[in-house]
Structures are given as C-alpha cells and as structure tokens.
N, C-alpha and C. Protein backbone atom coordinates (compact mmCIF):
# COMPACT_ATOMS: atom_id res chain seq x y z
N UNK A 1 91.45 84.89 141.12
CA UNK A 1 92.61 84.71 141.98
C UNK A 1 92.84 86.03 142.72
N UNK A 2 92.65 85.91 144.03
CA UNK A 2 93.26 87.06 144.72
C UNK A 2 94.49 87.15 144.76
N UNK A 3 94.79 88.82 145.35
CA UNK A 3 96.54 89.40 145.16
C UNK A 3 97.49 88.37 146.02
N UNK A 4 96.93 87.78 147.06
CA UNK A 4 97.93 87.30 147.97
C UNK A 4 97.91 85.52 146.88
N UNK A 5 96.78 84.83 146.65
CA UNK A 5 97.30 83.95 145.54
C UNK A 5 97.82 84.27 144.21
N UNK A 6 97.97 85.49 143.86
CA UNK A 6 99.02 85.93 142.90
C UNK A 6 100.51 85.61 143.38
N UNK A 7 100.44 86.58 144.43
CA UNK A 7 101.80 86.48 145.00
C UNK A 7 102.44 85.21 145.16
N UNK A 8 102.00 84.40 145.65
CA UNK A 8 102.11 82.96 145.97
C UNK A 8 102.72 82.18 144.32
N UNK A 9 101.73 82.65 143.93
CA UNK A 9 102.26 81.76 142.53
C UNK A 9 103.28 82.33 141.75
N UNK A 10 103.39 83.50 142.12
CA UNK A 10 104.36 84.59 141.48
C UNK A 10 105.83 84.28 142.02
N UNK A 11 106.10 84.34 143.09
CA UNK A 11 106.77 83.43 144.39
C UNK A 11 107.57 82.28 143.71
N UNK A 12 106.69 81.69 142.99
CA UNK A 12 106.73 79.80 143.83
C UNK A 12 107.28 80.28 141.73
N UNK A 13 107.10 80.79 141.19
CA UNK A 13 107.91 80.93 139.45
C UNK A 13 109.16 81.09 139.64
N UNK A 14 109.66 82.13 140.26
CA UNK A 14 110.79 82.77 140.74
C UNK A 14 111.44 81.96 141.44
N UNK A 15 110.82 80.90 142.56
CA UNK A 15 111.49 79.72 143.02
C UNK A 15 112.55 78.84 142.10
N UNK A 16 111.28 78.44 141.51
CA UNK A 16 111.41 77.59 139.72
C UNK A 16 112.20 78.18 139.08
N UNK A 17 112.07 78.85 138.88
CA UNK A 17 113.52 79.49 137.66
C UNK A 17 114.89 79.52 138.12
N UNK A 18 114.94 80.12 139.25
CA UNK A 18 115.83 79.69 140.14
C UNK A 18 116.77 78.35 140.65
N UNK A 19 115.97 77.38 140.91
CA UNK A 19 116.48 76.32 140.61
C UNK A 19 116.29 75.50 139.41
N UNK A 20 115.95 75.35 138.39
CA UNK A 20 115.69 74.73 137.23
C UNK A 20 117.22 75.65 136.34
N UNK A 21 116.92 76.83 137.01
CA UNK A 21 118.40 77.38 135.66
C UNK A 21 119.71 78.36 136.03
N UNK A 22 119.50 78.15 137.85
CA UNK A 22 120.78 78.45 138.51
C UNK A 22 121.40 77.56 139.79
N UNK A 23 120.59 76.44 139.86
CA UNK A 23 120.88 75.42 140.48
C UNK A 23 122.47 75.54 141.43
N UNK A 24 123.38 75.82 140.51
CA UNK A 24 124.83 75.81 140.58
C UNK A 24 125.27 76.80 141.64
N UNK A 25 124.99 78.14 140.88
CA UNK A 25 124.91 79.28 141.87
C UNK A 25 124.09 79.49 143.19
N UNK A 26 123.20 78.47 143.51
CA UNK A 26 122.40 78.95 144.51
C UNK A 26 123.62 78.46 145.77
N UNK A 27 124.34 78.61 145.46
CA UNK A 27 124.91 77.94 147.37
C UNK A 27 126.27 79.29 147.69
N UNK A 28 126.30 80.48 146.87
CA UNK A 28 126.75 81.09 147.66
C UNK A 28 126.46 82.47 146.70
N UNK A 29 126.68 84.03 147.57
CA UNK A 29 126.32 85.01 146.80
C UNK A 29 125.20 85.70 146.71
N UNK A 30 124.68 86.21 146.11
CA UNK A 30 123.77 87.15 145.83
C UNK A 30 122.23 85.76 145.59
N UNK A 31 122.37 85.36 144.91
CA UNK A 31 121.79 84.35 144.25
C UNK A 31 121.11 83.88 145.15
N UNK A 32 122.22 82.91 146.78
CA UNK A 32 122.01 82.32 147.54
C UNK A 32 121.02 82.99 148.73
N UNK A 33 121.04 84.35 148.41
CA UNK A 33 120.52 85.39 149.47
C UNK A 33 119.08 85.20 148.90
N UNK A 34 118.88 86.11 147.72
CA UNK A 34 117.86 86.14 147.28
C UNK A 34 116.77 84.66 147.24
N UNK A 35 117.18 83.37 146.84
CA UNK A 35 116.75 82.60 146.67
C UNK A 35 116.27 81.96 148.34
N UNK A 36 116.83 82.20 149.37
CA UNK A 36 116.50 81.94 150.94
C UNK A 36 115.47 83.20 151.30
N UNK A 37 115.36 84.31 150.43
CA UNK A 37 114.10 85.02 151.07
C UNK A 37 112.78 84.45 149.94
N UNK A 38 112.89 84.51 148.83
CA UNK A 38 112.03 83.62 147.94
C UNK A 38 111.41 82.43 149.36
N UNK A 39 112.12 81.43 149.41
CA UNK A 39 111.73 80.44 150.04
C UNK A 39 111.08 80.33 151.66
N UNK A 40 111.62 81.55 152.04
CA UNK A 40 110.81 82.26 153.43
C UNK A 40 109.49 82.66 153.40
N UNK A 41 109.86 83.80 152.13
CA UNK A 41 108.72 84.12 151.57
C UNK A 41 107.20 82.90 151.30
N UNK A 42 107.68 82.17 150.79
CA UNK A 42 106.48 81.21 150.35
C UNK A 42 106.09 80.42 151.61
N UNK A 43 107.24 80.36 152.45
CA UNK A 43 106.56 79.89 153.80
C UNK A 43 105.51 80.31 154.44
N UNK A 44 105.94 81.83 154.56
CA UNK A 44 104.61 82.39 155.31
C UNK A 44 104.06 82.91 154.80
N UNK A 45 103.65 83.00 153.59
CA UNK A 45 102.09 82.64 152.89
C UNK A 45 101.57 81.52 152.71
N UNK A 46 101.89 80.73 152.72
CA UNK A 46 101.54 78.98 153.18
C UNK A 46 101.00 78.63 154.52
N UNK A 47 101.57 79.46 155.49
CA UNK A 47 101.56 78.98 156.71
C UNK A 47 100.42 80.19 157.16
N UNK A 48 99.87 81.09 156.73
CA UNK A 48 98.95 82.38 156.87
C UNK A 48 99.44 83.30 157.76
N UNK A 49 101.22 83.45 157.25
CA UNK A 49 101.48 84.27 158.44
C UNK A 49 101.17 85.67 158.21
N UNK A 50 101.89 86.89 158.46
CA UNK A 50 101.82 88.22 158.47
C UNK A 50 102.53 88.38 157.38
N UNK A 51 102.04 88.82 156.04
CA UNK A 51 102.81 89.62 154.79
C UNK A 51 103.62 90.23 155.43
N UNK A 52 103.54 91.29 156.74
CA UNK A 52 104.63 92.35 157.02
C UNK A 52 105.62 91.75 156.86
N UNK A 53 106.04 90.32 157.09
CA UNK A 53 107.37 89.74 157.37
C UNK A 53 108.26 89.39 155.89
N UNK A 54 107.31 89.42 155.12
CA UNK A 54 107.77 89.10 153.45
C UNK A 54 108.76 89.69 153.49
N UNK A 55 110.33 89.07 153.13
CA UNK A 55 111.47 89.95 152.79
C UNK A 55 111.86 89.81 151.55
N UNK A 56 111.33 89.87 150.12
CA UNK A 56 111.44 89.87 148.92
C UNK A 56 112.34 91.13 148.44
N UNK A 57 111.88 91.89 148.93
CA UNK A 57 112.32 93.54 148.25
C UNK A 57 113.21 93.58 148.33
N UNK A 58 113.99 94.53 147.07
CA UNK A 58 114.98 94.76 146.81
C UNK A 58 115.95 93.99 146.19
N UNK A 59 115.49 92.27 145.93
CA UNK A 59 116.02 91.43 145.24
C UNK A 59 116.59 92.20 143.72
N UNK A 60 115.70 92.27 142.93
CA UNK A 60 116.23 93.19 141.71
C UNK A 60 117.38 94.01 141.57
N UNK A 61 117.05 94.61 142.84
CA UNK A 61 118.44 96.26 142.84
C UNK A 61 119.48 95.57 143.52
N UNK A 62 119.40 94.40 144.21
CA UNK A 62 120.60 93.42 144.65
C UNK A 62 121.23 92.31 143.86
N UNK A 63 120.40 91.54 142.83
CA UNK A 63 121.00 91.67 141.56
C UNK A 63 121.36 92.19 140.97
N UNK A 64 120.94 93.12 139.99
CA UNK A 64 121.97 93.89 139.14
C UNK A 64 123.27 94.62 139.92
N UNK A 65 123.25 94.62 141.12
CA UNK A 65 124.27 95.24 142.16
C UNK A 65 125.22 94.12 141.57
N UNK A 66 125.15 93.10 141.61
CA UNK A 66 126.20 91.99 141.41
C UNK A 66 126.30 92.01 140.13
N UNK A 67 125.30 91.99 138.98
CA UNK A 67 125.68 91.35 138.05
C UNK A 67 125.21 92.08 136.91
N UNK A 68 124.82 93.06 136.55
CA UNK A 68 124.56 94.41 135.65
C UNK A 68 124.15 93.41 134.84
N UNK A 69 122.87 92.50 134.98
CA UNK A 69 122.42 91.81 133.71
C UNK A 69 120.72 92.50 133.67
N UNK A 70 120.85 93.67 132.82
CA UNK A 70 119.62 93.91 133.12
C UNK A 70 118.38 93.27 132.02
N UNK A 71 118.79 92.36 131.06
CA UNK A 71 117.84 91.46 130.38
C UNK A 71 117.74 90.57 130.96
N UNK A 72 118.54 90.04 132.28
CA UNK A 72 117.82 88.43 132.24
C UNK A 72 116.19 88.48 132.93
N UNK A 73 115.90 87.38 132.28
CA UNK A 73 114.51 87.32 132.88
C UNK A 73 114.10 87.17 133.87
N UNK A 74 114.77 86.83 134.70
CA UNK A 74 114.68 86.52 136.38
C UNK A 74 114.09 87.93 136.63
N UNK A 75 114.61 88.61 136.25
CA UNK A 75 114.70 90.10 136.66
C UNK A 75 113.23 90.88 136.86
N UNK A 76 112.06 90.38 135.80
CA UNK A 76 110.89 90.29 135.35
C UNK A 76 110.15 89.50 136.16
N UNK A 77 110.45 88.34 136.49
CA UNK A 77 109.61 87.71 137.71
C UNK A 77 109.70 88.57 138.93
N UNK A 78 111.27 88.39 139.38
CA UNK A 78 111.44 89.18 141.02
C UNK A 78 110.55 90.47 141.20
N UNK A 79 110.78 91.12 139.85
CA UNK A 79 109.75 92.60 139.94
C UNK A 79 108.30 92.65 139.76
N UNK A 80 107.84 91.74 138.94
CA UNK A 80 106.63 91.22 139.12
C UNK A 80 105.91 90.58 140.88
N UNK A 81 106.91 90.19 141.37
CA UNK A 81 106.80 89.77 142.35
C UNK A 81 106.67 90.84 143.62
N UNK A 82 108.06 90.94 143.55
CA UNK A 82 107.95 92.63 144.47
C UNK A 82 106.29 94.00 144.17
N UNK A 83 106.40 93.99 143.26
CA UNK A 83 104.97 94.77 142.67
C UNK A 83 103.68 94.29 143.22
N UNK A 84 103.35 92.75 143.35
CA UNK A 84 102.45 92.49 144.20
C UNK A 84 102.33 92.45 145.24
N UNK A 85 103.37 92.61 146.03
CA UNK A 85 103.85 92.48 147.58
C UNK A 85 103.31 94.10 147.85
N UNK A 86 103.86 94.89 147.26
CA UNK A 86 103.86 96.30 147.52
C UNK A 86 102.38 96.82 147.39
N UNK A 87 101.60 95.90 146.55
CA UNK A 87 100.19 96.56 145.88
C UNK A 87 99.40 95.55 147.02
N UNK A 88 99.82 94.77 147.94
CA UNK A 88 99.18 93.95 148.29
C UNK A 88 99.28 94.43 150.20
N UNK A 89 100.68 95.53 150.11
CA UNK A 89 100.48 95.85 151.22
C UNK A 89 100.10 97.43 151.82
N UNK A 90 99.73 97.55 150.53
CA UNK A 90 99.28 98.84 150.39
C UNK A 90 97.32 99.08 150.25
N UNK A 91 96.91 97.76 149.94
CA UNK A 91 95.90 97.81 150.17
C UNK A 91 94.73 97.22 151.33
C-alpha cells in the first residue's frame, strides 16, 4: 500500500469514527469543522486531485482547543492521519 492509499484509508477511519460515535455532534462546532475537512479531504484523493489542497491539519490542536480530552481516541487517528499527509508531502 502506498502513502497516499494509506492516507485514504486513514481518512476514510476517522470519517467512521466520527460518524458511528459522534453522529450527534457533527452539525455544529469544532466537530462539525473538522469532520467537513475529513470529507473534503477524501474527495480529492478520490478524485486525483492536488494533496496541496488537503486541509486536515491541525484538527488535533483544534480539538483539544475545545475539549482538553487528550485520551480520546479520535485523537490517535486525526494524528495518524495528519503524519501521513505531512510524510507524504514531504516526500
């Protein structure tokens, strides 16, 4: 699996978790932000656009901005996620 089908699947978890276990929260907030660049995100790697446009980053440090939960697991995907974006546009 290459980095950019990492990303993709890495992406499309973080989607999933997202709605499977914040469903509620996604329609306004921090949540609602993050979860509309997630879903951008997977667009244009689907669609073969330009990574430059990926706006993932900073999801993490814009969560805990809201919500000082630094165990939840979300937290572990988004950064997992961001990490391949960064290693992916760096190479």
């Amino acid at each position: 699996m290459d980095t950019e089908e990492q990303l993709t699947a890495q992406i499309k978890l973080v989607i999933n978790t997202l709605e499977n276990e914040y469903s509620k929260e996604l329609n306004s907030g921090i949540l609602k932000l993050i979860y509309k660049r997630y879903l951008q995100a997977l667009e244009i790697l689907e669609k073969d656009k330009n990574i430059e446009e990926l706006n993932i980053e900073g999801g993490v440090r814009a969560y805990l901005d809201a919500y000082s939960d630094y165990q939840n697991p979300l937290l572990d995907k988004m950064h997992k996620a961001e990490k391949i974006l960064n290693n992916l546009k760096t190479t």
